[in-house]
Protein backbone atom coordinates (compact mmCIF):
# COMPACT_ATOMS: atom_id res chain seq x y z
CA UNK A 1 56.70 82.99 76.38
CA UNK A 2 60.02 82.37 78.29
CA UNK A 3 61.37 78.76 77.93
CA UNK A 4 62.16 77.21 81.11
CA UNK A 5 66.08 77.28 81.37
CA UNK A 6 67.81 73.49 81.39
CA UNK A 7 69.62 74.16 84.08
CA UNK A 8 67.13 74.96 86.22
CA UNK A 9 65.42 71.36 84.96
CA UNK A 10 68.35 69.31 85.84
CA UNK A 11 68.59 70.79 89.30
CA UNK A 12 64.70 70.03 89.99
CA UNK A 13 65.25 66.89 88.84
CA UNK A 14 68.45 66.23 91.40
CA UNK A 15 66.14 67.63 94.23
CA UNK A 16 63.37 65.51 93.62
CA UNK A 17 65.05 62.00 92.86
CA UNK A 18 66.79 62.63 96.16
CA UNK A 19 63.52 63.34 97.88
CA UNK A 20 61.93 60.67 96.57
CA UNK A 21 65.38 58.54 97.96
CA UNK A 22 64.87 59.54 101.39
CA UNK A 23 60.94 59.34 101.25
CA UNK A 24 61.85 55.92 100.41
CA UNK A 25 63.91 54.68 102.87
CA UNK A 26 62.32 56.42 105.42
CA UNK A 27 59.05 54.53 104.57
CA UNK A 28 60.54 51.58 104.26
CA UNK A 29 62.42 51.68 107.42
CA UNK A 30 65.71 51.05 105.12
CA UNK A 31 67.26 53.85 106.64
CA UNK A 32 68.06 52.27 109.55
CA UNK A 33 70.82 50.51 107.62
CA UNK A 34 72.55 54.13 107.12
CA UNK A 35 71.84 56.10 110.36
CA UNK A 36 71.02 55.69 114.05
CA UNK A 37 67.17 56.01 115.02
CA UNK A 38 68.24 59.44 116.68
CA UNK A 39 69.41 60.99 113.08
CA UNK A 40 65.97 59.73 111.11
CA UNK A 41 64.21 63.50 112.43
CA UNK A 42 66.81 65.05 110.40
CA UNK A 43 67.06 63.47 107.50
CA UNK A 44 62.84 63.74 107.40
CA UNK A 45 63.95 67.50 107.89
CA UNK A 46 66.27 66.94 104.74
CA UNK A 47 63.82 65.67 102.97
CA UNK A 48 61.19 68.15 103.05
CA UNK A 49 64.08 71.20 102.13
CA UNK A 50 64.69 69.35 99.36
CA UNK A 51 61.14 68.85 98.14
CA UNK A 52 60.72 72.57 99.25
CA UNK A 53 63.75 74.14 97.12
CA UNK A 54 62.60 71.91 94.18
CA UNK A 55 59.13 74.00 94.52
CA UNK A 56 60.74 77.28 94.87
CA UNK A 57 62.99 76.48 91.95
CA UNK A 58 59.82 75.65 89.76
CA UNK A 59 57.90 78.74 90.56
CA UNK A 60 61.50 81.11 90.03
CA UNK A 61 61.81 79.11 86.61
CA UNK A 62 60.56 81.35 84.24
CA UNK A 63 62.29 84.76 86.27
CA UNK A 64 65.32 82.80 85.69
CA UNK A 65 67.74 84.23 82.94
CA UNK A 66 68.88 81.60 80.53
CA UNK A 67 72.30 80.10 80.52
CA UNK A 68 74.35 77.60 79.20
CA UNK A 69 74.34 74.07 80.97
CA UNK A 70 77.13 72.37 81.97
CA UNK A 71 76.34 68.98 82.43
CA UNK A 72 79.71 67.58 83.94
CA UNK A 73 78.62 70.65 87.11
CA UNK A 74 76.57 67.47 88.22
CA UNK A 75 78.09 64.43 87.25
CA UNK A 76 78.79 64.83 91.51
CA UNK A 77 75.40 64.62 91.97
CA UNK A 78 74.33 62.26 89.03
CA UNK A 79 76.91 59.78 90.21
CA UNK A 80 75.19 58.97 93.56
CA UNK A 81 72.04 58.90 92.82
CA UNK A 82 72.00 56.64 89.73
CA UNK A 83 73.99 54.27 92.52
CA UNK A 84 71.33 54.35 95.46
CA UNK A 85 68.25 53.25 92.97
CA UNK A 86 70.08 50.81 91.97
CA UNK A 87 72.08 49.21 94.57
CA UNK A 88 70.06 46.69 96.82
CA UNK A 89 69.91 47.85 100.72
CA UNK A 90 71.39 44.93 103.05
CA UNK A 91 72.67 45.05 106.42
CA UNK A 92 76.35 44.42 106.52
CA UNK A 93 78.13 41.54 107.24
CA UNK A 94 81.63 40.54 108.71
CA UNK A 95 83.31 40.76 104.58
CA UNK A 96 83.59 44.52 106.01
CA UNK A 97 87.32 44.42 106.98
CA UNK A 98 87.54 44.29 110.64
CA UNK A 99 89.90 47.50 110.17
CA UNK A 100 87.46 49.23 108.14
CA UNK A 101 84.90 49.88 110.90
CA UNK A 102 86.89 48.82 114.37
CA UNK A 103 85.73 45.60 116.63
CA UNK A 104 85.24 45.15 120.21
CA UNK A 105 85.30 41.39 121.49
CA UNK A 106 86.58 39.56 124.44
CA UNK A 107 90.02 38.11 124.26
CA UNK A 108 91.37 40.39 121.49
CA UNK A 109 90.86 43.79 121.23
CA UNK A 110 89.94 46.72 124.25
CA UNK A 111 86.59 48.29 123.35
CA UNK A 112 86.42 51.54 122.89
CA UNK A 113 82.74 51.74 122.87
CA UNK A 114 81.11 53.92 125.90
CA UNK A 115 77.74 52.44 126.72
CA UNK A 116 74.55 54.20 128.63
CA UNK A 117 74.77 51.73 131.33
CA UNK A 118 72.24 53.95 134.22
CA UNK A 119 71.99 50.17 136.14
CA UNK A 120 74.57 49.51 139.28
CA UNK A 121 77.34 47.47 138.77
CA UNK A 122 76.66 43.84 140.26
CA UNK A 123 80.52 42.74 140.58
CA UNK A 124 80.15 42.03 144.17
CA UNK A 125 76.64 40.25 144.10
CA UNK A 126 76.62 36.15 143.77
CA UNK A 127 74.92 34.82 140.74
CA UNK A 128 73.27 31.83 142.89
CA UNK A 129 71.72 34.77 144.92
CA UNK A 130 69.00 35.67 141.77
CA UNK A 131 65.90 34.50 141.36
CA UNK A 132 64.63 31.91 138.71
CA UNK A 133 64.00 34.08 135.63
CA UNK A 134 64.87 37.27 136.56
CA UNK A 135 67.08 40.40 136.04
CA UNK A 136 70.59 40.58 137.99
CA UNK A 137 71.21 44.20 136.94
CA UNK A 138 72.23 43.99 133.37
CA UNK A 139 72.28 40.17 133.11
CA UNK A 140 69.06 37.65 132.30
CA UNK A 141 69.32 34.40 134.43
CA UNK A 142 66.78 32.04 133.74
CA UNK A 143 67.36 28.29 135.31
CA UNK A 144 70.60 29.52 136.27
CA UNK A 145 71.59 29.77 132.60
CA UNK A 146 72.49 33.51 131.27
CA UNK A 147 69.99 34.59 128.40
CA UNK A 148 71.58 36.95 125.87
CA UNK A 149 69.34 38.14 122.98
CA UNK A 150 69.23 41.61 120.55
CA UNK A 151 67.68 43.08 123.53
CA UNK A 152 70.04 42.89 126.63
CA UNK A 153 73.75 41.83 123.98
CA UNK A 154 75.12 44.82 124.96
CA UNK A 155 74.69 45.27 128.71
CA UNK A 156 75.25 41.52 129.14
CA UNK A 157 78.89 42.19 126.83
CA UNK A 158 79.74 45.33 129.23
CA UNK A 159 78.92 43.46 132.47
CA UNK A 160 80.51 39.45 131.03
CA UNK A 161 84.22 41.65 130.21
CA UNK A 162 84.38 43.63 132.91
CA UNK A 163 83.40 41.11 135.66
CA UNK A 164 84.42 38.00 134.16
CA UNK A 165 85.98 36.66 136.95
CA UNK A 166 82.25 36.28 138.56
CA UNK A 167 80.70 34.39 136.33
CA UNK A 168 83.47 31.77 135.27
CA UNK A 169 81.82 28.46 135.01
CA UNK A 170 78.54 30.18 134.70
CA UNK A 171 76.08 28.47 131.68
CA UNK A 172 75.29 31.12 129.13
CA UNK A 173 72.93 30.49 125.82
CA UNK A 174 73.48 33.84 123.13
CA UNK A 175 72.38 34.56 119.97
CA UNK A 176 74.48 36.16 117.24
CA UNK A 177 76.57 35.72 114.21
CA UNK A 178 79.73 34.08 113.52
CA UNK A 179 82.54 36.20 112.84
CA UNK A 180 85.99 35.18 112.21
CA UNK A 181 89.69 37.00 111.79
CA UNK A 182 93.12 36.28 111.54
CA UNK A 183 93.92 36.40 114.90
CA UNK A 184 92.00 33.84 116.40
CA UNK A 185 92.70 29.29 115.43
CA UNK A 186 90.67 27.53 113.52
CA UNK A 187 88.61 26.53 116.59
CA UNK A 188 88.27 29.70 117.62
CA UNK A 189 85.31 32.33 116.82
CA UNK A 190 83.38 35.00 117.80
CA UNK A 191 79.36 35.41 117.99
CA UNK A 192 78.63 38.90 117.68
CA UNK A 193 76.18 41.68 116.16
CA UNK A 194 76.58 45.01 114.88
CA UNK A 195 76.96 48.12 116.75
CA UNK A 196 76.36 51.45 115.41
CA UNK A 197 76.94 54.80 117.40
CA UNK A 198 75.92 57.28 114.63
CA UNK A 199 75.89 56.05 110.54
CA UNK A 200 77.10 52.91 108.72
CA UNK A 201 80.44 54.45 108.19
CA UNK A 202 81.38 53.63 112.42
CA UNK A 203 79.90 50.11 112.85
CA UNK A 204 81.55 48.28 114.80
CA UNK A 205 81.70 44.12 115.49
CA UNK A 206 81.43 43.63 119.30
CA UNK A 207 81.09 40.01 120.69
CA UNK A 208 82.57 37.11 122.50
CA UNK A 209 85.12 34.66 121.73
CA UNK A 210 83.98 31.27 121.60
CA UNK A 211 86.34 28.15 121.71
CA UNK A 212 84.61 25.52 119.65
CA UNK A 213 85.33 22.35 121.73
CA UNK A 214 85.07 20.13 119.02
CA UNK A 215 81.70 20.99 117.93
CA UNK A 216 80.56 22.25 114.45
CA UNK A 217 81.60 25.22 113.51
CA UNK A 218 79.30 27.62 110.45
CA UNK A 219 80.36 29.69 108.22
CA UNK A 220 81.33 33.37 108.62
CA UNK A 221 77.64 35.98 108.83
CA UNK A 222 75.89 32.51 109.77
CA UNK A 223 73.40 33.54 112.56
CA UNK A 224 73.41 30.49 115.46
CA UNK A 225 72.59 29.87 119.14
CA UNK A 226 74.99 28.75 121.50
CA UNK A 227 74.87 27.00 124.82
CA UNK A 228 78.04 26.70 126.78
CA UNK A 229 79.87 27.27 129.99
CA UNK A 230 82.02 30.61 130.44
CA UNK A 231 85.82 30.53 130.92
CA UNK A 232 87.98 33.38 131.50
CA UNK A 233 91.63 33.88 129.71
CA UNK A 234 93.99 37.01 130.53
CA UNK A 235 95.18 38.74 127.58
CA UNK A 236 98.08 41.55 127.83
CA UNK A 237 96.98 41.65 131.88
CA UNK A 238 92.94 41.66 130.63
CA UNK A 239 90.52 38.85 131.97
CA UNK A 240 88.63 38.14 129.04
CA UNK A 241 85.33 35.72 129.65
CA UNK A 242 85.34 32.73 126.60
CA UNK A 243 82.38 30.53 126.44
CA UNK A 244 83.27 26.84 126.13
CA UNK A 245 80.46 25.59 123.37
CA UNK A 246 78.40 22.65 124.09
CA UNK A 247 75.88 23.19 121.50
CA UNK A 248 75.33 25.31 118.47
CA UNK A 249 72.79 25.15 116.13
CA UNK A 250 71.62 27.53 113.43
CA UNK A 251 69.27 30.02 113.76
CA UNK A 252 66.45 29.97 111.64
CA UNK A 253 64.57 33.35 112.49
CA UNK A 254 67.58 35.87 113.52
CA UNK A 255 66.82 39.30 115.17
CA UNK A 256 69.70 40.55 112.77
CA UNK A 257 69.10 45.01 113.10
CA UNK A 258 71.87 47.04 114.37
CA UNK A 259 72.31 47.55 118.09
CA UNK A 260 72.96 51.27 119.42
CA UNK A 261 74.82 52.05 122.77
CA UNK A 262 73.14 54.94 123.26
């Protein structure tokens, strides 16, 4: 009776604690934290060669000539894989260095983000012109205050930086988290979210400076609300909208998943 070859029982082994990985995460919903939405088909597609090649591996075991095993051939593999059961899954946070995965915000840096925006562009429509409650294109307005949540941040950014002129001295209320670099004073921050375009190795910050006006300002990755009145500053020959704060407060329950342009 042929012995089944080492080898061969390392590289099952690889396959299968890599499938079970993915299964994992894919269950879970984790991998979200990795990829864009668009990519999970693919890595379910992954998944199942790998389970599949671990099966055809088994059943080829025994028609397998013996050889010697090199273990260090898969300290490449080993490596990884000891690291993603053991490392916890959390979403990142502004630690990242801000040159490490790019940022977009108002009053500093261009964006160089391209977003799916299908609606028109409202630059020449008056905000006072929009019903109670309603959508003005890409913008919430309810009791003449600007809503910004997860679900409209983006549009509402594209629309706020490139017609900030419109809405200066508009009230706005947003949700995000507090992010903070060395460019901007000490009463100066941004609230933003994530952005992701196709893995965790491109996020990107993309948000709005906020000028504290005197009022408390949290710590960096600390999700608030703000209330305030938008302002618009020219940087470098840019009109940049900056929302004046009135009120922050912390945000117990924050919608905190990635956000995807398209």
């Amino acid at each position: 009776m042929k012995r089944i070859s080492s080898d061969i029982v390392i590289k099952i082994l690889i396959l299968l604690c890599f499938g079970i990985f993915y299964f994992k995460i894919i269950k879970n919903n984790e991998i979200i934290m990795y990829v864009h939405p668009r990519i999970i088909p693919f890595a379910i597609l992954g998944m199942l060669a790998m389970f599949a090649i671990a099966l055809f591996l088994i059943t080829d075991s025994r028609r397998t000539k013996k050889k010697n095993t090199k273990l260090r051939n898969y300290v490449v593999f080993i490596i990884p894989l000891v690291m993603v059961f053991f490392m916890q899954s959390t979403s990142a946070n502004s630690s990242i260095k801000t040159d490490d995965i790019g940022a977009n915000f108002s009053g500093s840096l261009s964006s160089n983000l391209t977003y799916d925006n299908s609606k028109p562009n409202p630059s020449d429509q008056k905000i006072n012109n929009v019903e109670q409650g309603k959508y003005d294109d890409d913008l919430y307005i309810k009791d003449n205050v600007i809503e910004v949540d997860v679900n409209n941040f983006l549009h509402s950014f594209d629309e706020l930086t490139e017609n900030a002129n419109n809405y200066d001295g508009q009230e706005i209320e947003i949700t995000g988290f507090v992010y903070k670099d060395t460019t901007l004073s000490d009463n100066e921050f941004i609230i933003g979210r994530f952005v992701m375009a196709c893995c965790a190795a491109d996020l990107q910050v993309v948000g709005i400076k906020c000028d504290s006006n005197n009022q408390e300002i949290y710590s960096k990755d600390t999700w608030v609300k703000i209330r305030g009145k938008l302002k618009t500053e020219t940087v470098k020959y840019a009109v940049n909208p900056v929302i004046v704060v009135e009120h922050i407060e912390k945000d117990p329950n924050p919608k905190t998943e990635y956000l995807y342009p398209f």
